[in-house]
C-alpha atoms as a PDB file:
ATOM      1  CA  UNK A   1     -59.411  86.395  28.527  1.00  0.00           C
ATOM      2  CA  UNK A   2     -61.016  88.224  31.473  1.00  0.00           C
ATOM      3  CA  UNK A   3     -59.412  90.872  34.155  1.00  0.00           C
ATOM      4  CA  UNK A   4     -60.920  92.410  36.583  1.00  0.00           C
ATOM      5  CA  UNK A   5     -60.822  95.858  36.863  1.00  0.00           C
ATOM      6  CA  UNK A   6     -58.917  96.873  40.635  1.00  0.00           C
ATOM      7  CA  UNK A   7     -61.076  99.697  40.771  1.00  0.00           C
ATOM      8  CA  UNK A   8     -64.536  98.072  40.803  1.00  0.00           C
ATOM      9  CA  UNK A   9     -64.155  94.353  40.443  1.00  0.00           C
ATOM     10  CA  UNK A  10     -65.686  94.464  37.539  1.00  0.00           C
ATOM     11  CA  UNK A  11     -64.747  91.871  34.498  1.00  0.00           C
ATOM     12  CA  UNK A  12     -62.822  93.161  31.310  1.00  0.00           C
ATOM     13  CA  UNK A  13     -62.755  91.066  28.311  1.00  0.00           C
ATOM     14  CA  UNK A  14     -58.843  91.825  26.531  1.00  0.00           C
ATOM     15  CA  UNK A  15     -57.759  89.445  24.096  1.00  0.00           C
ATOM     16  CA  UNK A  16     -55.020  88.269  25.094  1.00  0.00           C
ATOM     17  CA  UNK A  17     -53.271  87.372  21.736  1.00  0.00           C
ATOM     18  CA  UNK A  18     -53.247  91.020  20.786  1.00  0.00           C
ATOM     19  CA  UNK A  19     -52.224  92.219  24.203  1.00  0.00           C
ATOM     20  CA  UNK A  20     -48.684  94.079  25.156  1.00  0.00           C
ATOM     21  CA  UNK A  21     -47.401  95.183  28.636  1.00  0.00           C
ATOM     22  CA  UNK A  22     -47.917  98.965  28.759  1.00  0.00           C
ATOM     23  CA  UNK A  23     -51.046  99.032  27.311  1.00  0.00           C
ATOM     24  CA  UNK A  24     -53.905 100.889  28.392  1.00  0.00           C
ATOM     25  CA  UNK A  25     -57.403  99.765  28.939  1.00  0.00           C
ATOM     26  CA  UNK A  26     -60.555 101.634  30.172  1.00  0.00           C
ATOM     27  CA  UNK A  27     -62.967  99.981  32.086  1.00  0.00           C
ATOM     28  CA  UNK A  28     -66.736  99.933  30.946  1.00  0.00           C
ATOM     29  CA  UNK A  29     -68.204 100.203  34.399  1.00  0.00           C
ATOM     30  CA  UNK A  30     -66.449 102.859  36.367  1.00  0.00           C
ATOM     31  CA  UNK A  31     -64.258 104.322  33.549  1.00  0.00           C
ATOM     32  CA  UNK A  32     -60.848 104.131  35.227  1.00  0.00           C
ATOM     33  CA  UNK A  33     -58.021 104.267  33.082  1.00  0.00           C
ATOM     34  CA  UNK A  34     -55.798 101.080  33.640  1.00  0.00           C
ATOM     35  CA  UNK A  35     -52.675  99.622  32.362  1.00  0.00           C
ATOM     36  CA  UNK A  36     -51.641  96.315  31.513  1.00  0.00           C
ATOM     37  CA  UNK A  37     -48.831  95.960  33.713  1.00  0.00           C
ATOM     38  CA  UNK A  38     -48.535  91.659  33.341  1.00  0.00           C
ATOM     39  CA  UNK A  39     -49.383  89.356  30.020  1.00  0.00           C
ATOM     40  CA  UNK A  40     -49.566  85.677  31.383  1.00  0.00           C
ATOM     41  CA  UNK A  41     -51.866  86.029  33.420  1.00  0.00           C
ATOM     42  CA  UNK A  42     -53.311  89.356  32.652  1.00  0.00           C
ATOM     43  CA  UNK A  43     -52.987  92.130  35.586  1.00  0.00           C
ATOM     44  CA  UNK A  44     -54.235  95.852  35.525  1.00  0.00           C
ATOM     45  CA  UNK A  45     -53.588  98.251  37.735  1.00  0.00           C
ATOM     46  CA  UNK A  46     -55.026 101.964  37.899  1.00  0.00           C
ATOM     47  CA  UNK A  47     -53.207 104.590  35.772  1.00  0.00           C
ATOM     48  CA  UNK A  48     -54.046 107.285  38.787  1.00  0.00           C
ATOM     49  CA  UNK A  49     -52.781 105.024  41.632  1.00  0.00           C
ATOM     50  CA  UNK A  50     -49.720 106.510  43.505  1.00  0.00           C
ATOM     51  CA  UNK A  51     -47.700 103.595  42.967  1.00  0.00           C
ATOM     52  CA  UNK A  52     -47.794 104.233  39.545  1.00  0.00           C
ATOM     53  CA  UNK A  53     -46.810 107.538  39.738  1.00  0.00           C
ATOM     54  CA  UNK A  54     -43.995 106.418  41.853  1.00  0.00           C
ATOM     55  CA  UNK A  55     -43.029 103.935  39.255  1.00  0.00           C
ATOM     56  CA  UNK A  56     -42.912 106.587  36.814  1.00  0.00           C
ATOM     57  CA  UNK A  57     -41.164 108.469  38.940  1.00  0.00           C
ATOM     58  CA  UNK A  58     -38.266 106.029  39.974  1.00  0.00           C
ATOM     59  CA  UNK A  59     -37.750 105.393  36.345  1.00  0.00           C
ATOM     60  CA  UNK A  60     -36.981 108.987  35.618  1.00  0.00           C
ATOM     61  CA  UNK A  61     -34.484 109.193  38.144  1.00  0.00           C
ATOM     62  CA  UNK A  62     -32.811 106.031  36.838  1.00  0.00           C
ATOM     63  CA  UNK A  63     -32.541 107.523  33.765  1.00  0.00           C
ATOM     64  CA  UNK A  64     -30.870 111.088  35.461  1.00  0.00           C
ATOM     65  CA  UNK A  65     -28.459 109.175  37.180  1.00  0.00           C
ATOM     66  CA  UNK A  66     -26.342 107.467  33.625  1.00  0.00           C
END
């Protein structure tokens, strides 16, 4: 199946039999590390965005708080 890459709309083949959430991809035109972030359909999204980091970030605290 084919994504396109947020970063320069360009098409990534994944296969996506052999494809988990969390996964990371790079993409062959502008090299930007992305992560599989939805299976059905497939949706990338850029490792160095800030909402990732965010993400990342609200998950830590989740974890603090227990």
């Amino acid at each position: 199946m084919a994504a396109v890459c947020p970063e320069c709309d360009n098409p990534i083949l994944i296969d996506d039999e052999d494809v988990e959430e969390g996964e990371t991809v790079q993409c062959d035109e502008c090299g930007a590390d992305l992560e599989i972030v939805a299976v059905d359909p497939i949706e990338l999204v850029a490792v160095d965005e800030p909402a990732y980091d965010e993400e990342d970030d609200l998950t830590l605290d989740d974890e603090d708080e227990e």
